[in-house]
PDB file of N, CA and C in Angstrom:
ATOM      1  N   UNK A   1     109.351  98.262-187.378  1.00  0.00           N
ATOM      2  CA  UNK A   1     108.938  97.111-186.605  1.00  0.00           C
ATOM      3  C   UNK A   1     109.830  96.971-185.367  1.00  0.00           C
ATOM      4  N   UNK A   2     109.270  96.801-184.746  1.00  0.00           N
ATOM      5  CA  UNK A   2     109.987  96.698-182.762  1.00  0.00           C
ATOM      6  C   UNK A   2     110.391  95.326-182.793  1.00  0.00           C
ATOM      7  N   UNK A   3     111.772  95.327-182.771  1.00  0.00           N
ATOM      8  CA  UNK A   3     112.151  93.511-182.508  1.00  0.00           C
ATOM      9  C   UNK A   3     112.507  93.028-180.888  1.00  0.00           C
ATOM     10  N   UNK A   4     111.961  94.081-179.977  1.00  0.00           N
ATOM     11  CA  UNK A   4     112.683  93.759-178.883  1.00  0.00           C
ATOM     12  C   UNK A   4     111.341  93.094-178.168  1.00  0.00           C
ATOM     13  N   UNK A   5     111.851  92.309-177.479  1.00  0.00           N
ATOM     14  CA  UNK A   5     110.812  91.737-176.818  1.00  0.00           C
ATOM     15  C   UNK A   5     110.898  91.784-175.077  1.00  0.00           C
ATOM     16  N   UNK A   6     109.754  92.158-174.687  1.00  0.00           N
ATOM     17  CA  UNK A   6     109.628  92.503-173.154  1.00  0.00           C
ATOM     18  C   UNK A   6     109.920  91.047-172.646  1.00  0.00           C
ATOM     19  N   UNK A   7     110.139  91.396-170.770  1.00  0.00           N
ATOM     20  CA  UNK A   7     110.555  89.991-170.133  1.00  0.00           C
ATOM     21  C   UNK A   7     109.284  89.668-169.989  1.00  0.00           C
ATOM     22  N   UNK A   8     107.916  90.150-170.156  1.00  0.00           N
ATOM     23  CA  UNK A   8     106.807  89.372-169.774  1.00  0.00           C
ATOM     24  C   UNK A   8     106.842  87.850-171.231  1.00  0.00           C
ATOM     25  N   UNK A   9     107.203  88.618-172.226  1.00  0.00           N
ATOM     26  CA  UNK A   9     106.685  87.452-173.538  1.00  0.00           C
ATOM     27  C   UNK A   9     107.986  86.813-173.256  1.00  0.00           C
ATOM     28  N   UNK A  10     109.631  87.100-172.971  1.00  0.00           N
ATOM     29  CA  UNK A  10     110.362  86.006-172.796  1.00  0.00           C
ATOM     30  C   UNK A  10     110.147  85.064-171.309  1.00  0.00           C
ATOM     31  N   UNK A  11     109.539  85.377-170.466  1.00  0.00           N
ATOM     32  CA  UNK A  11     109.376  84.721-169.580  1.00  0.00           C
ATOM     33  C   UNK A  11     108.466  83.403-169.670  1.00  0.00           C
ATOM     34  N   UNK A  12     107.120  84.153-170.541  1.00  0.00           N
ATOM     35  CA  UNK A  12     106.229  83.193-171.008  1.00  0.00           C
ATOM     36  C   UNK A  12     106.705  81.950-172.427  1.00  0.00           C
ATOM     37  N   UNK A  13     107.774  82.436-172.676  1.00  0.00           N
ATOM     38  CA  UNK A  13     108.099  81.872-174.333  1.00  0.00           C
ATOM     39  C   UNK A  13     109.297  80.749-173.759  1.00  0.00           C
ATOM     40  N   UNK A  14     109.840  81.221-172.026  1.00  0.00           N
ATOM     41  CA  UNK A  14     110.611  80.248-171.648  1.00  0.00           C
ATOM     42  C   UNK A  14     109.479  79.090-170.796  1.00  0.00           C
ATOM     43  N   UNK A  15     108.514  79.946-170.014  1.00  0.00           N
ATOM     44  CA  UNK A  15     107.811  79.007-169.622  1.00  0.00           C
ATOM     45  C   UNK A  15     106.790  77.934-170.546  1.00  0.00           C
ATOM     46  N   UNK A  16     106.746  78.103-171.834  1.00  0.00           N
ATOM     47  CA  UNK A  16     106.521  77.560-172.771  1.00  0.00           C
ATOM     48  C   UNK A  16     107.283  76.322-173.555  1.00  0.00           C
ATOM     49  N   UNK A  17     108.729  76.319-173.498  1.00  0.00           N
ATOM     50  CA  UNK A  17     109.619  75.403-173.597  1.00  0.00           C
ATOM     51  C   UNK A  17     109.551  74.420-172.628  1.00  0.00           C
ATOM     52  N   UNK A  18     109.997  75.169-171.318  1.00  0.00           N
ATOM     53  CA  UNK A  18     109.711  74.182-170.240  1.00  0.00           C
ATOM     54  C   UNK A  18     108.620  73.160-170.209  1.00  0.00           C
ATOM     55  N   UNK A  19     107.588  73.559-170.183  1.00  0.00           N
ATOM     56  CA  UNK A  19     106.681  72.908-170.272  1.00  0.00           C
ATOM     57  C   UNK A  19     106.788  72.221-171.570  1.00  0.00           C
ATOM     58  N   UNK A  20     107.056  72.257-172.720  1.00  0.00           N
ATOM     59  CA  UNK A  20     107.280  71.690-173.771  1.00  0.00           C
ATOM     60  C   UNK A  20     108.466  70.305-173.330  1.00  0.00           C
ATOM     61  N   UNK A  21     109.530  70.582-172.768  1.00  0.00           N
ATOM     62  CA  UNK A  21     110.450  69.745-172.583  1.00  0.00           C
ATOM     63  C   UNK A  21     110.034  68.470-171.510  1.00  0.00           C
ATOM     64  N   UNK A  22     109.587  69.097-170.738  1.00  0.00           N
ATOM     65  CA  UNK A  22     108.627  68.199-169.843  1.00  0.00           C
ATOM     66  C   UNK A  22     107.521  67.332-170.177  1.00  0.00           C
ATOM     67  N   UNK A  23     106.930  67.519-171.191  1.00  0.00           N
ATOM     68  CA  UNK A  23     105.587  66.779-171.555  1.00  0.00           C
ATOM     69  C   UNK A  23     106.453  65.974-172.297  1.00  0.00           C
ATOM     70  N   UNK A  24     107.379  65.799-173.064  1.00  0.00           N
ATOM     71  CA  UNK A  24     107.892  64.562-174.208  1.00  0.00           C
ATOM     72  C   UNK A  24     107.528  63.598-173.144  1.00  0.00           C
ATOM     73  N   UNK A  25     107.223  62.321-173.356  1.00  0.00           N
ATOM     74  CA  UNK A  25     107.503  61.207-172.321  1.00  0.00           C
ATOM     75  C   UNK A  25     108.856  60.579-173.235  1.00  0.00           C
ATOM     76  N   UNK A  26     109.504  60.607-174.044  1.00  0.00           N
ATOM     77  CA  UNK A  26     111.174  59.939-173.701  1.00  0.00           C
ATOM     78  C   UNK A  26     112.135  60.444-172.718  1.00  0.00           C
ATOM     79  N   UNK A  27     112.391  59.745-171.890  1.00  0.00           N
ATOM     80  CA  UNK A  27     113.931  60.123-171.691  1.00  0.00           C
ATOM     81  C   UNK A  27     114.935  61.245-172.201  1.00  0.00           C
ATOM     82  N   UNK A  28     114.973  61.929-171.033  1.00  0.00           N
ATOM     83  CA  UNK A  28     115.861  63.347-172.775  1.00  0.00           C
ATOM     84  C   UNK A  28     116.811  63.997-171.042  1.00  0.00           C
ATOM     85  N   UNK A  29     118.487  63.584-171.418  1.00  0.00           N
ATOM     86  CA  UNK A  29     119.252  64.579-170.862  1.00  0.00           C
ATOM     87  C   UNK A  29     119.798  65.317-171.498  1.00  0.00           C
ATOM     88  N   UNK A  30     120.304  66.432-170.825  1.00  0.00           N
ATOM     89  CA  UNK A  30     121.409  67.545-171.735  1.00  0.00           C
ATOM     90  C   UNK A  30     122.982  67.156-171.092  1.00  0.00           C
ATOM     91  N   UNK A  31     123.800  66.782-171.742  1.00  0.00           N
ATOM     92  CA  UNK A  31     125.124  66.553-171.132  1.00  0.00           C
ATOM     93  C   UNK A  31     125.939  68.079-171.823  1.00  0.00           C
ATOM     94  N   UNK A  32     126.498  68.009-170.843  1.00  0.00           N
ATOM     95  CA  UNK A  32     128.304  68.779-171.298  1.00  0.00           C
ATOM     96  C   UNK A  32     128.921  67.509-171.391  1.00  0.00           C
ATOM     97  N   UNK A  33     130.684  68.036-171.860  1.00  0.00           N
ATOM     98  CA  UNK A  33     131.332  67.533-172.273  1.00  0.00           C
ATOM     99  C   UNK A  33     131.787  66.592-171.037  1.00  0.00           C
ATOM    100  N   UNK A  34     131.582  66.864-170.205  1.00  0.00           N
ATOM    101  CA  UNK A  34     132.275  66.156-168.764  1.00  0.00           C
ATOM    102  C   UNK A  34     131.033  65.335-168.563  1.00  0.00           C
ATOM    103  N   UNK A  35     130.004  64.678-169.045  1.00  0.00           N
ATOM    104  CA  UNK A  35     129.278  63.916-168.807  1.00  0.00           C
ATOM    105  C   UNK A  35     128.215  64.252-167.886  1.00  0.00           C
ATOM    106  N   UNK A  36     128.167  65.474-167.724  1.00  0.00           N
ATOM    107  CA  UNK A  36     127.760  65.985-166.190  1.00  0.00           C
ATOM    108  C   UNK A  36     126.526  66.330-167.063  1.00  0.00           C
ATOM    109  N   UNK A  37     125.088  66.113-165.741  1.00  0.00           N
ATOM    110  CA  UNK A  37     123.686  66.741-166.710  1.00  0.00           C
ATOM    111  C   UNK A  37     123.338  68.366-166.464  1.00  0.00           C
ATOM    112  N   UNK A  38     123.164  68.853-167.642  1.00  0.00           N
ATOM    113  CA  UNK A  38     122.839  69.861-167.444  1.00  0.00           C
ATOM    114  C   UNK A  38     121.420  70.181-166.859  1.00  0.00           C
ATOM    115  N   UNK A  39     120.338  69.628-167.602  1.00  0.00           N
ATOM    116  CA  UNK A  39     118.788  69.362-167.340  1.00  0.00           C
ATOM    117  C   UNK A  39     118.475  68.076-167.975  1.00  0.00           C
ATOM    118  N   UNK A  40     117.489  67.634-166.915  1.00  0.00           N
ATOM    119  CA  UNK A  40     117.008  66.261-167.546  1.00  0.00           C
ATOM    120  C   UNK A  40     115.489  66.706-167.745  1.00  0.00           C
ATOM    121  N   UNK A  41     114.537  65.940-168.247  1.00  0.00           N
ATOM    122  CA  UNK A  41     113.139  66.099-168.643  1.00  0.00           C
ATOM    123  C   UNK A  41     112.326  65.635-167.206  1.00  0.00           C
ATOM    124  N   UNK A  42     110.798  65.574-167.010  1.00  0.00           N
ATOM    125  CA  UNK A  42     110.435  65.149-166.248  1.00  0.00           C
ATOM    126  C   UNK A  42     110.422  63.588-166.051  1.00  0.00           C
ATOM    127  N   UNK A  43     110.414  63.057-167.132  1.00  0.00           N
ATOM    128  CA  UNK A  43     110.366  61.578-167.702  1.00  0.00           C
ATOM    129  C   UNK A  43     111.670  60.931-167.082  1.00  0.00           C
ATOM    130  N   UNK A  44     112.551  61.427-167.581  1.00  0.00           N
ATOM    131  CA  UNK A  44     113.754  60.967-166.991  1.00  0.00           C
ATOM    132  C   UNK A  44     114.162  61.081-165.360  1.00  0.00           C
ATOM    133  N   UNK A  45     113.605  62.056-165.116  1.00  0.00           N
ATOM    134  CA  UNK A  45     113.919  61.978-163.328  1.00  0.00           C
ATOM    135  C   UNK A  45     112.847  61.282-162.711  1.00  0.00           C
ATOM    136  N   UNK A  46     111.568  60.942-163.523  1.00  0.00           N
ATOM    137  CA  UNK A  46     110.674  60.305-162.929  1.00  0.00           C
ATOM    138  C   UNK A  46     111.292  58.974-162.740  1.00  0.00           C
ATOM    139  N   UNK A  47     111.688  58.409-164.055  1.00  0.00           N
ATOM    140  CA  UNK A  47     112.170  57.119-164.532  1.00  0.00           C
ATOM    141  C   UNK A  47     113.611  56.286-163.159  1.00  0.00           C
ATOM    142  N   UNK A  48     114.276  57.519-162.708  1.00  0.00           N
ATOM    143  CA  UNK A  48     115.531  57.323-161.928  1.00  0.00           C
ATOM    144  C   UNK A  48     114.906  57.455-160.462  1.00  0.00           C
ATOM    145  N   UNK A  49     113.937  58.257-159.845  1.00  0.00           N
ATOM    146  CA  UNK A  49     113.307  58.049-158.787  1.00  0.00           C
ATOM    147  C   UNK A  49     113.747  60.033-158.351  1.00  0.00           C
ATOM    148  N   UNK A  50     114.147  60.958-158.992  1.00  0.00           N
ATOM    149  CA  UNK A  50     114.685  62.122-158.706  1.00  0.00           C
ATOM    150  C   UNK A  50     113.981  62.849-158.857  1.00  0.00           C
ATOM    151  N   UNK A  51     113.854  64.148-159.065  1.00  0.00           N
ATOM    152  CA  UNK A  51     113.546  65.485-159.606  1.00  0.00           C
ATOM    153  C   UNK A  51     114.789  65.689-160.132  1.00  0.00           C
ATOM    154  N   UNK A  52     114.333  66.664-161.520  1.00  0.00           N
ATOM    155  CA  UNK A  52     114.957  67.369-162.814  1.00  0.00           C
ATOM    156  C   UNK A  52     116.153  68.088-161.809  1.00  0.00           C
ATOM    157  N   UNK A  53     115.740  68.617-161.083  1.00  0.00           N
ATOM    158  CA  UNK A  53     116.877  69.906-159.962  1.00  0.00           C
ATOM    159  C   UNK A  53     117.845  68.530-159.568  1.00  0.00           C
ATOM    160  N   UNK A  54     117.703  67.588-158.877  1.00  0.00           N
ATOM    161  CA  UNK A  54     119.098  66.766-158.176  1.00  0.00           C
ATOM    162  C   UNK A  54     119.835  66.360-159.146  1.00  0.00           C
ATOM    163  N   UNK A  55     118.737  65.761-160.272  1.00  0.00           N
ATOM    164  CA  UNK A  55     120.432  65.176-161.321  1.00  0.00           C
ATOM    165  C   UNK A  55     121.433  66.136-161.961  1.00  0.00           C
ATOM    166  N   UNK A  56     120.969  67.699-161.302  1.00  0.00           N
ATOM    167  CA  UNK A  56     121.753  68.751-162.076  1.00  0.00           C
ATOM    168  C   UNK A  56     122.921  67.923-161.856  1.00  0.00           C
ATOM    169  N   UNK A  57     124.099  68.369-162.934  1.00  0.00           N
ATOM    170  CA  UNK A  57     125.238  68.609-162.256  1.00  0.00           C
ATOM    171  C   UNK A  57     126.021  67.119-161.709  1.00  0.00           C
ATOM    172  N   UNK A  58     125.227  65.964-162.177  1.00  0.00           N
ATOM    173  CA  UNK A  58     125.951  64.490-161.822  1.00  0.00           C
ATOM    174  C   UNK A  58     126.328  64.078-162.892  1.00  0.00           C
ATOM    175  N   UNK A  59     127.363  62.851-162.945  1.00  0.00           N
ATOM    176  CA  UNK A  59     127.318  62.793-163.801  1.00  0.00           C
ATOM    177  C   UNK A  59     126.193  61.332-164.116  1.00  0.00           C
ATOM    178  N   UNK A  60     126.145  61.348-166.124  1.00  0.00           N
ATOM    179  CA  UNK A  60     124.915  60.654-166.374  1.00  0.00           C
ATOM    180  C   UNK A  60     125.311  58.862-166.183  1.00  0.00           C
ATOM    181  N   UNK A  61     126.545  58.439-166.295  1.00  0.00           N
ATOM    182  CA  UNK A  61     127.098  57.211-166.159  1.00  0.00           C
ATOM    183  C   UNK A  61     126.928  56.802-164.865  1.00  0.00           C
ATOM    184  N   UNK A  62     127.493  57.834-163.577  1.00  0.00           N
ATOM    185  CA  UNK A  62     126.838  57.354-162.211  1.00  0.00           C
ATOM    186  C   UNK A  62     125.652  56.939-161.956  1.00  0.00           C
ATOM    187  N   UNK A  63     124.337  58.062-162.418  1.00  0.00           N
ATOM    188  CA  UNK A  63     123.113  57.903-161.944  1.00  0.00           C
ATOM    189  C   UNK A  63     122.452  56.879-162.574  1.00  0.00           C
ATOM    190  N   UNK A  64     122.372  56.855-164.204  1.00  0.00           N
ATOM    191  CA  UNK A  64     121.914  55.895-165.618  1.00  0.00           C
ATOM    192  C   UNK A  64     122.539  54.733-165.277  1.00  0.00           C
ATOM    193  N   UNK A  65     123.749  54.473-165.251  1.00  0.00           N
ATOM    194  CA  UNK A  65     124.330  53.173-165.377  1.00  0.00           C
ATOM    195  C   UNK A  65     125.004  52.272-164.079  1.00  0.00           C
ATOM    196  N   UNK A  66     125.076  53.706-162.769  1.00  0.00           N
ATOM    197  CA  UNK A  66     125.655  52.877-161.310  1.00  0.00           C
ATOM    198  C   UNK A  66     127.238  52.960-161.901  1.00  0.00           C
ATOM    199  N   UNK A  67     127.775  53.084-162.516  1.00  0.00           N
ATOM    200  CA  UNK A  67     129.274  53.359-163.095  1.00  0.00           C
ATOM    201  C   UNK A  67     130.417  54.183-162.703  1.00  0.00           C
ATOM    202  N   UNK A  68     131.586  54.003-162.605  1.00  0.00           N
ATOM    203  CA  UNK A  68     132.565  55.295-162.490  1.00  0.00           C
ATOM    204  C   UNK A  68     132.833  56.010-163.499  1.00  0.00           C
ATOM    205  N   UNK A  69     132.345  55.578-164.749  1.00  0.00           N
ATOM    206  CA  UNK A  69     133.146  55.763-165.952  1.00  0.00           C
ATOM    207  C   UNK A  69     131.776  55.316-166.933  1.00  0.00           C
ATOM    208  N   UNK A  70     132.051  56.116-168.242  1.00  0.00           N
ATOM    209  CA  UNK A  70     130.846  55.711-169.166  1.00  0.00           C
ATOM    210  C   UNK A  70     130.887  54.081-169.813  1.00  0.00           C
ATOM    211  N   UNK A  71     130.169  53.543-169.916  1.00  0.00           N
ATOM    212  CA  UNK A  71     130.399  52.166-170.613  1.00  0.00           C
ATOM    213  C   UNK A  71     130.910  52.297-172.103  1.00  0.00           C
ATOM    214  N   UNK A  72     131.707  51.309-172.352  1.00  0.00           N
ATOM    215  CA  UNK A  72     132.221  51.422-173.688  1.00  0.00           C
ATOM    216  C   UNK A  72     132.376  51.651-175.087  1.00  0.00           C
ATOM    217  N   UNK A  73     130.538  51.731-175.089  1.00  0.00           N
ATOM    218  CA  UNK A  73     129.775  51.960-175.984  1.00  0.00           C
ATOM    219  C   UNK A  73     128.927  53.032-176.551  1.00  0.00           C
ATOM    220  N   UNK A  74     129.969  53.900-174.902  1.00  0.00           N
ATOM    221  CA  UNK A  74     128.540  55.158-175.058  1.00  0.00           C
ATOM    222  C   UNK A  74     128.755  55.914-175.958  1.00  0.00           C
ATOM    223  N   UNK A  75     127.556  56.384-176.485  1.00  0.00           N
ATOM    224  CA  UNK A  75     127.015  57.330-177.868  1.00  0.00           C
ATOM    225  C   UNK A  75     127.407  58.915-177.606  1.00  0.00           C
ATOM    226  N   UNK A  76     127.708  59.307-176.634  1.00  0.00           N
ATOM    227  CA  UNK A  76     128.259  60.988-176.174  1.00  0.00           C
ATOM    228  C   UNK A  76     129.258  60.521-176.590  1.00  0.00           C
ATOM    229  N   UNK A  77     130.243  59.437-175.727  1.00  0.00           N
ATOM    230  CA  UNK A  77     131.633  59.782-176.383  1.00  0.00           C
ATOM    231  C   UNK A  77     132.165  59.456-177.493  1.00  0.00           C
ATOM    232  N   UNK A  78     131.295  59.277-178.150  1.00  0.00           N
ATOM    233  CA  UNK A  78     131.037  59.005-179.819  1.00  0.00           C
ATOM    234  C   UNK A  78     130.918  60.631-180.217  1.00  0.00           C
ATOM    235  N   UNK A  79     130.141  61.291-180.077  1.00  0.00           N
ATOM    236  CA  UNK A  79     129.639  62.676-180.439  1.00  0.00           C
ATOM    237  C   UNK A  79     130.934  63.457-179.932  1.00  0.00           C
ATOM    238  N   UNK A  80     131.367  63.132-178.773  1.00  0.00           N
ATOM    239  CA  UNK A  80     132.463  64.434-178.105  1.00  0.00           C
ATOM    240  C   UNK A  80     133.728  63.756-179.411  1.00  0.00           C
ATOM    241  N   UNK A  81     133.931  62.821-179.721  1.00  0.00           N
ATOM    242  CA  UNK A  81     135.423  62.276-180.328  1.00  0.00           C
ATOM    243  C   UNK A  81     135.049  63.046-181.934  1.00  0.00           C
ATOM    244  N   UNK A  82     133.323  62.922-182.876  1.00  0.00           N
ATOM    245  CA  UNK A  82     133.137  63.442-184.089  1.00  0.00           C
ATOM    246  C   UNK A  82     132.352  64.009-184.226  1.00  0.00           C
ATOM    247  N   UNK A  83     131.945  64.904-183.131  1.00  0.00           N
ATOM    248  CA  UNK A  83     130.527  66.014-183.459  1.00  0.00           C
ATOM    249  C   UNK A  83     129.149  65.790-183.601  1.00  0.00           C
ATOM    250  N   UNK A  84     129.445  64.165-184.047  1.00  0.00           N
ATOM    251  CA  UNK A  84     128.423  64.101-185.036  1.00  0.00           C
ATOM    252  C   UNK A  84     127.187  63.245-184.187  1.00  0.00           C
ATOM    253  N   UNK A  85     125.490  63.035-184.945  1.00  0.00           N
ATOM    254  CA  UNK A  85     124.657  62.324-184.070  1.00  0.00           C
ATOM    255  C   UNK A  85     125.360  60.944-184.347  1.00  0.00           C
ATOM    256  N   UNK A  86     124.541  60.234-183.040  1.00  0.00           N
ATOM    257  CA  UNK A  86     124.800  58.884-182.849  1.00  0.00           C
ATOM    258  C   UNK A  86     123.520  57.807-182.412  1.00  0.00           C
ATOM    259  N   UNK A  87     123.689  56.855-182.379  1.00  0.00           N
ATOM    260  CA  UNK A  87     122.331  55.691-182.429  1.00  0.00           C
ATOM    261  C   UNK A  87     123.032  54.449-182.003  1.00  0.00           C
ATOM    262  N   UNK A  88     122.242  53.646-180.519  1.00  0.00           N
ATOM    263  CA  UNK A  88     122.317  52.908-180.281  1.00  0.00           C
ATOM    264  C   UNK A  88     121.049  52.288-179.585  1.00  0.00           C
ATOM    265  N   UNK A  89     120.790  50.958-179.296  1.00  0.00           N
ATOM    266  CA  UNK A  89     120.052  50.519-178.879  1.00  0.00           C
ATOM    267  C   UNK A  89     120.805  49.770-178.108  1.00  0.00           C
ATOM    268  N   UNK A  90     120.238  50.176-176.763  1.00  0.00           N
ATOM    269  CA  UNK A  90     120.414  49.569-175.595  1.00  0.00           C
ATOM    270  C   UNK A  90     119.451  48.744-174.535  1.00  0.00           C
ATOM    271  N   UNK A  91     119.939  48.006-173.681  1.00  0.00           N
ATOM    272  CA  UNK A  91     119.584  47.357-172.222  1.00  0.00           C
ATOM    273  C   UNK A  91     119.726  48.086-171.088  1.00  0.00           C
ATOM    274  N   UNK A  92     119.230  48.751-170.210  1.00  0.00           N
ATOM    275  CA  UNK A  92     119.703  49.291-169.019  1.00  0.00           C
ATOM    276  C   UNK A  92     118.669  48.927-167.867  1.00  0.00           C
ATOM    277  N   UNK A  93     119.413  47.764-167.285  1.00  0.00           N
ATOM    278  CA  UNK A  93     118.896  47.048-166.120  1.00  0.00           C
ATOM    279  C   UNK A  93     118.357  48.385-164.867  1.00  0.00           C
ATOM    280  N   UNK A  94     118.627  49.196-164.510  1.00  0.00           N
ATOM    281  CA  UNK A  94     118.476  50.070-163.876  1.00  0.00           C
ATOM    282  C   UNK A  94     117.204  51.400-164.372  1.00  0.00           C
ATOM    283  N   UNK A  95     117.159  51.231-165.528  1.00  0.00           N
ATOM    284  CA  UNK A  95     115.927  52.010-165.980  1.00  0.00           C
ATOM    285  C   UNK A  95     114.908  50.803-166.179  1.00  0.00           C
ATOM    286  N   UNK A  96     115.320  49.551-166.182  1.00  0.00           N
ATOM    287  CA  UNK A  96     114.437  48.770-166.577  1.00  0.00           C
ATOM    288  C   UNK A  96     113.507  48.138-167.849  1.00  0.00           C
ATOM    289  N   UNK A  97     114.762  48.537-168.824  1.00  0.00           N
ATOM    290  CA  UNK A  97     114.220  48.204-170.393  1.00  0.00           C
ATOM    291  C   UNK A  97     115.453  48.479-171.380  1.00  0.00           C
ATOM    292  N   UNK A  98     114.562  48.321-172.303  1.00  0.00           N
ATOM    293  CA  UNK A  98     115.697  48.456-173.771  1.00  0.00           C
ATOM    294  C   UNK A  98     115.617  49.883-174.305  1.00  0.00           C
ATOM    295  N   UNK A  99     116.225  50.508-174.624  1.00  0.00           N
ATOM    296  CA  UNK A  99     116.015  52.132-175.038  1.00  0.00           C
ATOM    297  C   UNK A  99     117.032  51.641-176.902  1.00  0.00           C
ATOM    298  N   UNK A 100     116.649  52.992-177.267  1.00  0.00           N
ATOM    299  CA  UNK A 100     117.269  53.229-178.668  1.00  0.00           C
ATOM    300  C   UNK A 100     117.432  54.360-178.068  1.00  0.00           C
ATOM    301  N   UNK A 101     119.023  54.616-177.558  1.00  0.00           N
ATOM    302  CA  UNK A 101     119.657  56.140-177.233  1.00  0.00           C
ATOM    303  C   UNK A 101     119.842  56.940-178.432  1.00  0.00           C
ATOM    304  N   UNK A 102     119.566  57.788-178.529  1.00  0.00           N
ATOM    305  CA  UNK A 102     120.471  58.759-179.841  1.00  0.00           C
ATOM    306  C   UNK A 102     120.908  59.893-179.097  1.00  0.00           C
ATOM    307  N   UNK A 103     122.094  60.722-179.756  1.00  0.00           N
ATOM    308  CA  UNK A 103     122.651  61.514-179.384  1.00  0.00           C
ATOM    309  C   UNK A 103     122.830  63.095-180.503  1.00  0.00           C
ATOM    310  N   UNK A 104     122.461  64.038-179.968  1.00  0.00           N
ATOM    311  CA  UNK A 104     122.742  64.791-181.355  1.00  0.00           C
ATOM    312  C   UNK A 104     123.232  66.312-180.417  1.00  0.00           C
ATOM    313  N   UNK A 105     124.138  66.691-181.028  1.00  0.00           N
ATOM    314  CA  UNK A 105     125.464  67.882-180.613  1.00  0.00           C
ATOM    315  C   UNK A 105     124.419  68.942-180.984  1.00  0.00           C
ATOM    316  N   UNK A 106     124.420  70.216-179.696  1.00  0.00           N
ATOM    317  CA  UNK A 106     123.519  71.284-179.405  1.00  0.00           C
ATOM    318  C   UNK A 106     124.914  72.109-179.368  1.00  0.00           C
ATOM    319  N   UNK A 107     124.910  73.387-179.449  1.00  0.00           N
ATOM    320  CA  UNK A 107     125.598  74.811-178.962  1.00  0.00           C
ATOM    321  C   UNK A 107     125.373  74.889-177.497  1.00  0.00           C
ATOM    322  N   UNK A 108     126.387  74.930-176.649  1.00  0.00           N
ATOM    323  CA  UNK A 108     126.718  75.120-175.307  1.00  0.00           C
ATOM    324  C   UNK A 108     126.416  76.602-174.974  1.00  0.00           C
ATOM    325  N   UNK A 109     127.832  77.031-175.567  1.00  0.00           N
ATOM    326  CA  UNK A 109     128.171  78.349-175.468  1.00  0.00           C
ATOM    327  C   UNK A 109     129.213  78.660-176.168  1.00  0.00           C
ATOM    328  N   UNK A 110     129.810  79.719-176.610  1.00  0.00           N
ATOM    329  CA  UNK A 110     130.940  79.707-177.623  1.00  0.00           C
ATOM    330  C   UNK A 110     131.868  78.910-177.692  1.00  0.00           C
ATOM    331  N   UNK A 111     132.190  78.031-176.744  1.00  0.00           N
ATOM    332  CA  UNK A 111     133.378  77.030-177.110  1.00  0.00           C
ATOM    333  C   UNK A 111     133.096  75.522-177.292  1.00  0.00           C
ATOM    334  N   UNK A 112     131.973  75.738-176.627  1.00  0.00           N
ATOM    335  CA  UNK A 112     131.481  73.888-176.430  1.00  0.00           C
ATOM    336  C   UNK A 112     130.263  73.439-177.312  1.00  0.00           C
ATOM    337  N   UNK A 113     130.530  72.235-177.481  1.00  0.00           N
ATOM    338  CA  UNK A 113     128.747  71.726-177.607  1.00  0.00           C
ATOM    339  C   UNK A 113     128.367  70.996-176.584  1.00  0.00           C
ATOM    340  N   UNK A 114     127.185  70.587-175.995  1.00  0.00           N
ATOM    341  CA  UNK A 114     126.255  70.280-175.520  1.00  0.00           C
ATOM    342  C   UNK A 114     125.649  68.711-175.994  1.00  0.00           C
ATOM    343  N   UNK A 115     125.331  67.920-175.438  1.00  0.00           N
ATOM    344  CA  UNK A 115     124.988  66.794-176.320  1.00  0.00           C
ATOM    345  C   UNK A 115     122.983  66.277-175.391  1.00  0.00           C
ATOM    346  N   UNK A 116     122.051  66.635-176.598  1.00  0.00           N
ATOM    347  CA  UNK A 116     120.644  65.916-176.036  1.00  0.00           C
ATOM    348  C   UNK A 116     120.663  64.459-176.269  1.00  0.00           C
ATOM    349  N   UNK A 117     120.704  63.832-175.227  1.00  0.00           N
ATOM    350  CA  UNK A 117     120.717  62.425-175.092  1.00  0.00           C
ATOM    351  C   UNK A 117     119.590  61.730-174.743  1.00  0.00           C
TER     352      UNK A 117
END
C-alpha cells in the first residue's frame, strides 16, 4: 500500500480545512504563547472589521479588547500557567455581546503549544 500522498491531494485536503475553518460561524483564534494570532476564522475578522491576513501576528488583547495587556481573567493565560482547557463567559463591548470563550491547548511545534480560542 502507497502511503505517500501527492501535493495535488495535500493541497486539496489543505484547501479543505480552510474552508472548513472558515464556515464555523464562532469566533475561533489560534494564539501562541505571546498572545500574538496566528490565524483567525472568517467570523472573527468579519466580527472586528479585518481580514484573517491583518490580524496575523497582533496581538489578541489589542485588537479583541483595545488593551495593552490581557484582562485579568483571561482564559489563555489560564491554559499557558496549566495546559489545560478553560471556560469563561464573557462581555466584550467591542465585539458587541456576551461570548462563552473556551480555550483548549493545540501542538505548536516541538516546544510550544498553541491555544484555539
Amino acid at each position: 500500500m502507497n502511503t505517500e500522498i501527492s501535493y495535488d491531494e495535500l493541497a486539496k485536503r489543505n484547501r479543505l480545512l480552510e474552508q472548513t475553518f472558515n464556515a464555523v460561524p464562532d469566533l475561533i483564534l489560534l494564539l501562541d504563547k505571546e498572545h500574538r494570532i496566528i490565524r483567525a476564522n472568517k467570523a472573527m475578522a468579519d466580527r472586528l472589521n479585518r481580514t484573517p491576513k491583518a490580524l496575523q501576528g497582533k496581538r489578541c488583547f489589542q485588537i479583541v479588547h483595545g488593551t495593552d495587556s490581557p484582562p485579568e481573567d483571561c482564559p489563555h493565560n489560564r491554559l499557558l500557567e496549566d495546559g489545560g482547557e478553560h471556560c469563561l463567559e464573557v462581555f466584550e463591548k467591542r465585539l458587541s455581546g456576551s461570548f462563552m470563550v473556551t480555550v483548549s491547548p493545540v501542538p505548536y511545534n516541538e516546544k510550544e503549544i498553541a491555544c484555539v480560542h
